[in-house]
PDB file of N, CA and C in Angstrom:
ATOM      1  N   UNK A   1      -1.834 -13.339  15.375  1.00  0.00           N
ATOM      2  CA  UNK A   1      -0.718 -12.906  16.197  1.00  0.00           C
ATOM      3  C   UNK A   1      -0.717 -13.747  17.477  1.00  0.00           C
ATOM      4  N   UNK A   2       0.463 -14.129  17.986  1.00  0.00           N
ATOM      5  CA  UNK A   2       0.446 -14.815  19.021  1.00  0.00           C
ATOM      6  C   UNK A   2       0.955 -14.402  20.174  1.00  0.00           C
ATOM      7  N   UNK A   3       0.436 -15.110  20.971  1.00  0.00           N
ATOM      8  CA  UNK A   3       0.008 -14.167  22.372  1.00  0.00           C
ATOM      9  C   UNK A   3       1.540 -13.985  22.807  1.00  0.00           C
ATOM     10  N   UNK A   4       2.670 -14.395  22.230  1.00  0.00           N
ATOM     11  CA  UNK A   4       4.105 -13.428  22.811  1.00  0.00           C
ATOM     12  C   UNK A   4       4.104 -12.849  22.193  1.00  0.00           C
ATOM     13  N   UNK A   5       3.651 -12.729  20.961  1.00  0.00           N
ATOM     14  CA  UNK A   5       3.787 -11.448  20.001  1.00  0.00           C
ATOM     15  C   UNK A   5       2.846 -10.279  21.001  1.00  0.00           C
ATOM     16  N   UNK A   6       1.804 -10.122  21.297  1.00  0.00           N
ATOM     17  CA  UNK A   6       1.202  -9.419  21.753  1.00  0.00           C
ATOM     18  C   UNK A   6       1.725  -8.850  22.969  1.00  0.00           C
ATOM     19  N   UNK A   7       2.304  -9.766  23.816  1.00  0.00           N
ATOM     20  CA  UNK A   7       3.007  -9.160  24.973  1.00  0.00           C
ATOM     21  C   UNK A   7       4.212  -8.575  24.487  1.00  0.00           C
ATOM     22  N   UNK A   8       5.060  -8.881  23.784  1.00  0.00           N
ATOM     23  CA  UNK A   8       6.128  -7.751  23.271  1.00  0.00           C
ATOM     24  C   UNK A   8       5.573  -6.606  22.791  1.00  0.00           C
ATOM     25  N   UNK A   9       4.357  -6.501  22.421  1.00  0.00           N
ATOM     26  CA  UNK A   9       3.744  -5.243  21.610  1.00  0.00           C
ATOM     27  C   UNK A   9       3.694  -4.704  22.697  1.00  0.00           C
ATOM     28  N   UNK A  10       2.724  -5.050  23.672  1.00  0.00           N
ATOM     29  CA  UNK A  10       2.798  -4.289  24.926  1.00  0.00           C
ATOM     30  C   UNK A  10       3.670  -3.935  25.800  1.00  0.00           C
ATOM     31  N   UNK A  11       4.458  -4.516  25.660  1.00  0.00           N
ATOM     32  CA  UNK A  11       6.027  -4.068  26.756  1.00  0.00           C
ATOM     33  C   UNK A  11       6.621  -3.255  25.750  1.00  0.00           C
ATOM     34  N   UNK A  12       6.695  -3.042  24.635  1.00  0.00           N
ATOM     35  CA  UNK A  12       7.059  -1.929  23.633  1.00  0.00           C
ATOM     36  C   UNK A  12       6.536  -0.799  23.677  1.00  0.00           C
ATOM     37  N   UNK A  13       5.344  -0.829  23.845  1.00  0.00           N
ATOM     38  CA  UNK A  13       4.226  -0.040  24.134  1.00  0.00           C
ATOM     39  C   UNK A  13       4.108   0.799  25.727  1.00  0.00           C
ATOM     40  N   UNK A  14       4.396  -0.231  26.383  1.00  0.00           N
ATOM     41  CA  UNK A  14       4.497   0.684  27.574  1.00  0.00           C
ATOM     42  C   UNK A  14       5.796   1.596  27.900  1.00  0.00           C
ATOM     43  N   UNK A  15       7.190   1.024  27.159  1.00  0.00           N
ATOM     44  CA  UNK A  15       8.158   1.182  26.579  1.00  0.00           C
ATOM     45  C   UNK A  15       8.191   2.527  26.511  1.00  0.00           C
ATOM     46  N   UNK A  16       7.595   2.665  25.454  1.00  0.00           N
ATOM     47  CA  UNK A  16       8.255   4.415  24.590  1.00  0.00           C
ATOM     48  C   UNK A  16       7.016   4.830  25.381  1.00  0.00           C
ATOM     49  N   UNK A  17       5.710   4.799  26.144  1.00  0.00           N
ATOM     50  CA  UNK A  17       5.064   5.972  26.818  1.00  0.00           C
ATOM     51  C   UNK A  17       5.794   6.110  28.071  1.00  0.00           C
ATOM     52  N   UNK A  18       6.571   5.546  28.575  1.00  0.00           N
ATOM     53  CA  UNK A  18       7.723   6.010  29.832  1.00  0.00           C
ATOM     54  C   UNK A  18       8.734   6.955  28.820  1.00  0.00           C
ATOM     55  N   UNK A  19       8.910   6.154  27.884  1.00  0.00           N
ATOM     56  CA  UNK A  19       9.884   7.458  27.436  1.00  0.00           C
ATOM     57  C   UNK A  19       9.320   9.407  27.168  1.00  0.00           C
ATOM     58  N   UNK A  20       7.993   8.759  26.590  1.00  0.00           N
ATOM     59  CA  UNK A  20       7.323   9.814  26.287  1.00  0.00           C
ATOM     60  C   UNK A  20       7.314  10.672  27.409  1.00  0.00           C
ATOM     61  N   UNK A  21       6.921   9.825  28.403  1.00  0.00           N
ATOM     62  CA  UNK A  21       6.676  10.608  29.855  1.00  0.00           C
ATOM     63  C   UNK A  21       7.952  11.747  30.431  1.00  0.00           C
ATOM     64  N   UNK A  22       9.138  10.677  30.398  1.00  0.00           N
ATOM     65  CA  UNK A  22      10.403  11.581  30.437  1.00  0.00           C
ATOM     66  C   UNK A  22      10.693  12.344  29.566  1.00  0.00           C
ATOM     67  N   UNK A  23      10.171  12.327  28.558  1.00  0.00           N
ATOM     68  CA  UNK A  23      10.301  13.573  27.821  1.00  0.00           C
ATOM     69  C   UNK A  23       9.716  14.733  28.015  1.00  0.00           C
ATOM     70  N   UNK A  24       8.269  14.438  28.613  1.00  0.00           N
ATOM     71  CA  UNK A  24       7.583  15.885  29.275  1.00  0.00           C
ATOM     72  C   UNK A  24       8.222  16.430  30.285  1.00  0.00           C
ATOM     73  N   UNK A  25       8.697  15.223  31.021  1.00  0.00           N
ATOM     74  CA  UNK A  25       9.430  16.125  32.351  1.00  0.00           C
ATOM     75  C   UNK A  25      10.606  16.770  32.002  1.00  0.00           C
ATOM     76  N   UNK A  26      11.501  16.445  31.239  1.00  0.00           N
ATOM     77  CA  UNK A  26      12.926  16.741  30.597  1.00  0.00           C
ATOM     78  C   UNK A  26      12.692  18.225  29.901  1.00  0.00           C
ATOM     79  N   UNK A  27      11.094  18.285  29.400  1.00  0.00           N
ATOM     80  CA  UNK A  27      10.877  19.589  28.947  1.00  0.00           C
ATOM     81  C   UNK A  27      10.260  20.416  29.338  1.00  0.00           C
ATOM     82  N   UNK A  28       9.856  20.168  30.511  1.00  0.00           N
ATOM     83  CA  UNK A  28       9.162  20.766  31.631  1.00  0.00           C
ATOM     84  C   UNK A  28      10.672  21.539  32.977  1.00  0.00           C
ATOM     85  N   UNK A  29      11.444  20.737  32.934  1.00  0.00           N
ATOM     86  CA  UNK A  29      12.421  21.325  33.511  1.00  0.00           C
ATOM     87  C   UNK A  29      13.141  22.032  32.977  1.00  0.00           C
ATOM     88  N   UNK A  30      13.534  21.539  31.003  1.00  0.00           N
ATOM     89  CA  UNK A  30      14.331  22.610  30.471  1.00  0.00           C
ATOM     90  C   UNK A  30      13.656  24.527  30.712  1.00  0.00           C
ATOM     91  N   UNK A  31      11.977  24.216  30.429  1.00  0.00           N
ATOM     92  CA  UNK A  31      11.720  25.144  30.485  1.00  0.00           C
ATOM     93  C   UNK A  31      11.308  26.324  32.035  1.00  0.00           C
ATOM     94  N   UNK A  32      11.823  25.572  33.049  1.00  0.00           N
ATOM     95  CA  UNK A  32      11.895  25.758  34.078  1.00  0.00           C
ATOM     96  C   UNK A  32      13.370  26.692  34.299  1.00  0.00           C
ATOM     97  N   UNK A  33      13.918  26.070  34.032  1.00  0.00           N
ATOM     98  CA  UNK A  33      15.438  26.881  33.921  1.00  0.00           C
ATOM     99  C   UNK A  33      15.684  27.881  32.994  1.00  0.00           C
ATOM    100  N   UNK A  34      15.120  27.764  32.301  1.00  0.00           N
ATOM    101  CA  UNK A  34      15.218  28.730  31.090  1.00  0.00           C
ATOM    102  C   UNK A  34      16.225  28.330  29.993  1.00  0.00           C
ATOM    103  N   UNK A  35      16.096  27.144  29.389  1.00  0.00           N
ATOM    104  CA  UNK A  35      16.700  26.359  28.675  1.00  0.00           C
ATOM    105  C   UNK A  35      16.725  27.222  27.146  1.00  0.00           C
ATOM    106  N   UNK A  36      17.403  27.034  26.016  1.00  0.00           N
ATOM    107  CA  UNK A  36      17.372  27.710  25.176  1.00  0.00           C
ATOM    108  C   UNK A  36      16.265  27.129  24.662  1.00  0.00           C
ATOM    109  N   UNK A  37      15.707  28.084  23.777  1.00  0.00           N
ATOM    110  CA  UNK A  37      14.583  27.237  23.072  1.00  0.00           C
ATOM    111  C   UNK A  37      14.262  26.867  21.747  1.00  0.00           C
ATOM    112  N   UNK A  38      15.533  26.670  21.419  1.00  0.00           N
ATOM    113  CA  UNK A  38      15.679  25.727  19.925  1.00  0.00           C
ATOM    114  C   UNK A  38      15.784  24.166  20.734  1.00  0.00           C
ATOM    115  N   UNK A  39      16.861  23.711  22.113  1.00  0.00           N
ATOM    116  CA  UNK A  39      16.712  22.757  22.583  1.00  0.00           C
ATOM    117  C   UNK A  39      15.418  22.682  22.764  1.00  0.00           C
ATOM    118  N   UNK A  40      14.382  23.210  23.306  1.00  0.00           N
ATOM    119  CA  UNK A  40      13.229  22.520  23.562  1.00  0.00           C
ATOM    120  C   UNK A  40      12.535  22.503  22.501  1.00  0.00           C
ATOM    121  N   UNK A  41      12.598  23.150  21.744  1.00  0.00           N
ATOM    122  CA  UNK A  41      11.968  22.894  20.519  1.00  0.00           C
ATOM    123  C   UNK A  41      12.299  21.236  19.954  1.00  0.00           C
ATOM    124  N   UNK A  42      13.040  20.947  19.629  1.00  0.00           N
ATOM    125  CA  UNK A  42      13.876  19.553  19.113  1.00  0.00           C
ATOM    126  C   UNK A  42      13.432  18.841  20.292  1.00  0.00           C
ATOM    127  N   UNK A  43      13.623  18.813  21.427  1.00  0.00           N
ATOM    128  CA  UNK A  43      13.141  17.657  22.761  1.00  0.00           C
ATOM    129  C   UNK A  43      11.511  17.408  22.238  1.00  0.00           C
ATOM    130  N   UNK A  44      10.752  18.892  21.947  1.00  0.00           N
ATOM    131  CA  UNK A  44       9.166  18.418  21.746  1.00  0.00           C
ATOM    132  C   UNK A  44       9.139  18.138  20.462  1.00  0.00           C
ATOM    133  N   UNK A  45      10.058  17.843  19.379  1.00  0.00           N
ATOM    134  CA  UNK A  45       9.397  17.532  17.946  1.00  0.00           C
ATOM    135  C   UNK A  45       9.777  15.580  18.501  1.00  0.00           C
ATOM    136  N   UNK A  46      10.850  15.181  19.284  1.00  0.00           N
ATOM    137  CA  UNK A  46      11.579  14.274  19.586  1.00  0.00           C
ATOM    138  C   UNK A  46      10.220  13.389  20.436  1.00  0.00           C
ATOM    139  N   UNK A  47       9.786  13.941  21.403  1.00  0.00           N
ATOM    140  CA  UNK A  47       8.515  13.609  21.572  1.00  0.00           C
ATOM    141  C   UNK A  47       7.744  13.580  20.967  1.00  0.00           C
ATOM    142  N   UNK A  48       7.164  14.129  20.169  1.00  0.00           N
ATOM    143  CA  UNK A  48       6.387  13.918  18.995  1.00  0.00           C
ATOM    144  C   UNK A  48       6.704  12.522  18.357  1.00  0.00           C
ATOM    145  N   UNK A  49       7.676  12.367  17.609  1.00  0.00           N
ATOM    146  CA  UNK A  49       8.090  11.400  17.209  1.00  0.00           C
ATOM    147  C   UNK A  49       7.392  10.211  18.217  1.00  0.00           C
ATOM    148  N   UNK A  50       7.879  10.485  19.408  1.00  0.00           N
ATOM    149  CA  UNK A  50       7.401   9.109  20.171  1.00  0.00           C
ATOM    150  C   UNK A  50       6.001   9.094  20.192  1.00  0.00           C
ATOM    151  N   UNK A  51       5.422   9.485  20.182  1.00  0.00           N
ATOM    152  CA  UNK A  51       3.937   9.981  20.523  1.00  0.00           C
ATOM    153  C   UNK A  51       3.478   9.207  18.778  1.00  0.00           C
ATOM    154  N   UNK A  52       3.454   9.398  17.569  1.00  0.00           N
ATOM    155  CA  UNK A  52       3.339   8.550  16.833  1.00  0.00           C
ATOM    156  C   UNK A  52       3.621   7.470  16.832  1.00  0.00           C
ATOM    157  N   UNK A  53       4.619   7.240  17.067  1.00  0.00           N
ATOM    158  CA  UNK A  53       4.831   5.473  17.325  1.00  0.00           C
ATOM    159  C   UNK A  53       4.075   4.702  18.246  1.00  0.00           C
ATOM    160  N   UNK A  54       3.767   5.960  19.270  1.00  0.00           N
ATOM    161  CA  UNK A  54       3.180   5.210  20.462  1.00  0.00           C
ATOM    162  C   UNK A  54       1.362   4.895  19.958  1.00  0.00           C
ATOM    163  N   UNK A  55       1.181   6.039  19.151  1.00  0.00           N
ATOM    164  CA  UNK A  55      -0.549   5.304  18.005  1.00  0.00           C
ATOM    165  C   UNK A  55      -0.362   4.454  17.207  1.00  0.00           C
ATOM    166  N   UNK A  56       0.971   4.293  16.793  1.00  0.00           N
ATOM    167  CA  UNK A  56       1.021   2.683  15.545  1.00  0.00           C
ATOM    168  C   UNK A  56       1.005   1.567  16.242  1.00  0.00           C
ATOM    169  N   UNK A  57       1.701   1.777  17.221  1.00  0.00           N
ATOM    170  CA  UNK A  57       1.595   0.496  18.001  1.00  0.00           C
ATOM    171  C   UNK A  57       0.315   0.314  18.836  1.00  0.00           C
ATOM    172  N   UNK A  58      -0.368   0.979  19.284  1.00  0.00           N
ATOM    173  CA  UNK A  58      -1.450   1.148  19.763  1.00  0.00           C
ATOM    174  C   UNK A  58      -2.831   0.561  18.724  1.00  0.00           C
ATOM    175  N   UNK A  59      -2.985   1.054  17.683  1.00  0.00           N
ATOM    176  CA  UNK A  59      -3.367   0.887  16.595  1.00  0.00           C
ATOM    177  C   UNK A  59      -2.906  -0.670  16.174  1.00  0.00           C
ATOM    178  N   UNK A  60      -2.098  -1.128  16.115  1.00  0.00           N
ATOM    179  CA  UNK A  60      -1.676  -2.355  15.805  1.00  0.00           C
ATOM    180  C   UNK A  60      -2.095  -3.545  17.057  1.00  0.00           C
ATOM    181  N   UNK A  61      -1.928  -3.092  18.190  1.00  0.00           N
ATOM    182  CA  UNK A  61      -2.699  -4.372  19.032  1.00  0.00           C
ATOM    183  C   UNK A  61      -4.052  -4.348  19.248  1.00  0.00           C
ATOM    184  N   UNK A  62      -4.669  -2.772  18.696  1.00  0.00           N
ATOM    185  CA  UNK A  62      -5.958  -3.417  18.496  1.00  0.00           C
ATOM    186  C   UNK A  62      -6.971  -4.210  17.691  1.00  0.00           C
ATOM    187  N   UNK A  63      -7.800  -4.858  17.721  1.00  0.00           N
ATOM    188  CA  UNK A  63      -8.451  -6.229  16.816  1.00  0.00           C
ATOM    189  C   UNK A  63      -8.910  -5.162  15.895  1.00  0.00           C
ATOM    190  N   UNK A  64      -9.338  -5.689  14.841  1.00  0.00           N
ATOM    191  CA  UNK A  64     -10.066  -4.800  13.557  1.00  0.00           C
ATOM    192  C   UNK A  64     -11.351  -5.406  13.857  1.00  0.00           C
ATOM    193  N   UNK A  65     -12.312  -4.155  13.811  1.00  0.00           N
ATOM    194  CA  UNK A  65     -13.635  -4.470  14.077  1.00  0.00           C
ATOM    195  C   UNK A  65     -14.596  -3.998  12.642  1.00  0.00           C
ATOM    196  N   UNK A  66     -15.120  -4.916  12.156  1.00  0.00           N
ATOM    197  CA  UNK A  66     -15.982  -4.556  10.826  1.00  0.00           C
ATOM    198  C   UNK A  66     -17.209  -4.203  11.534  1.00  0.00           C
ATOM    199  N   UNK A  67     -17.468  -2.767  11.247  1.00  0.00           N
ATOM    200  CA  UNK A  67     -19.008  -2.437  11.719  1.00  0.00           C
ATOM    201  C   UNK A  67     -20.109  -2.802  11.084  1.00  0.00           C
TER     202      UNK A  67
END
């Protein structure tokens, strides 16, 4: 992999954990207000979602180490 490949991984990467991040707060306020909670339900499966992607990619820029 070459080293722009790697920096796009990482700007991808840092990418969706800002998103991730706004998603805690987005559901941290819904539930502040008293948001319905089928919406927050769907905001945290929606995070979720990001939250896997954010280990594949994570998982993917790291080297494979044979023990």
């Amino acid at each position: 992999m070459s080293d722009q490949e790697k920096a796009e991984l990482r700007l991808q990467l840092a990418r969706l954990k800002q998103e991730h991040a706004d998603f805690d707060a987005a559901i941290e306020a819904m539930v502040k207000t008293g948001c319905d909670a089928l919406r927050i339900q769907r905001m945290k499966k929606k995070k979720l979602v990001l939250k896997d992607k954010i280990s594949e990619l994570a998982d993917g820029t790291l080297p494979d180490i044979i023990a």
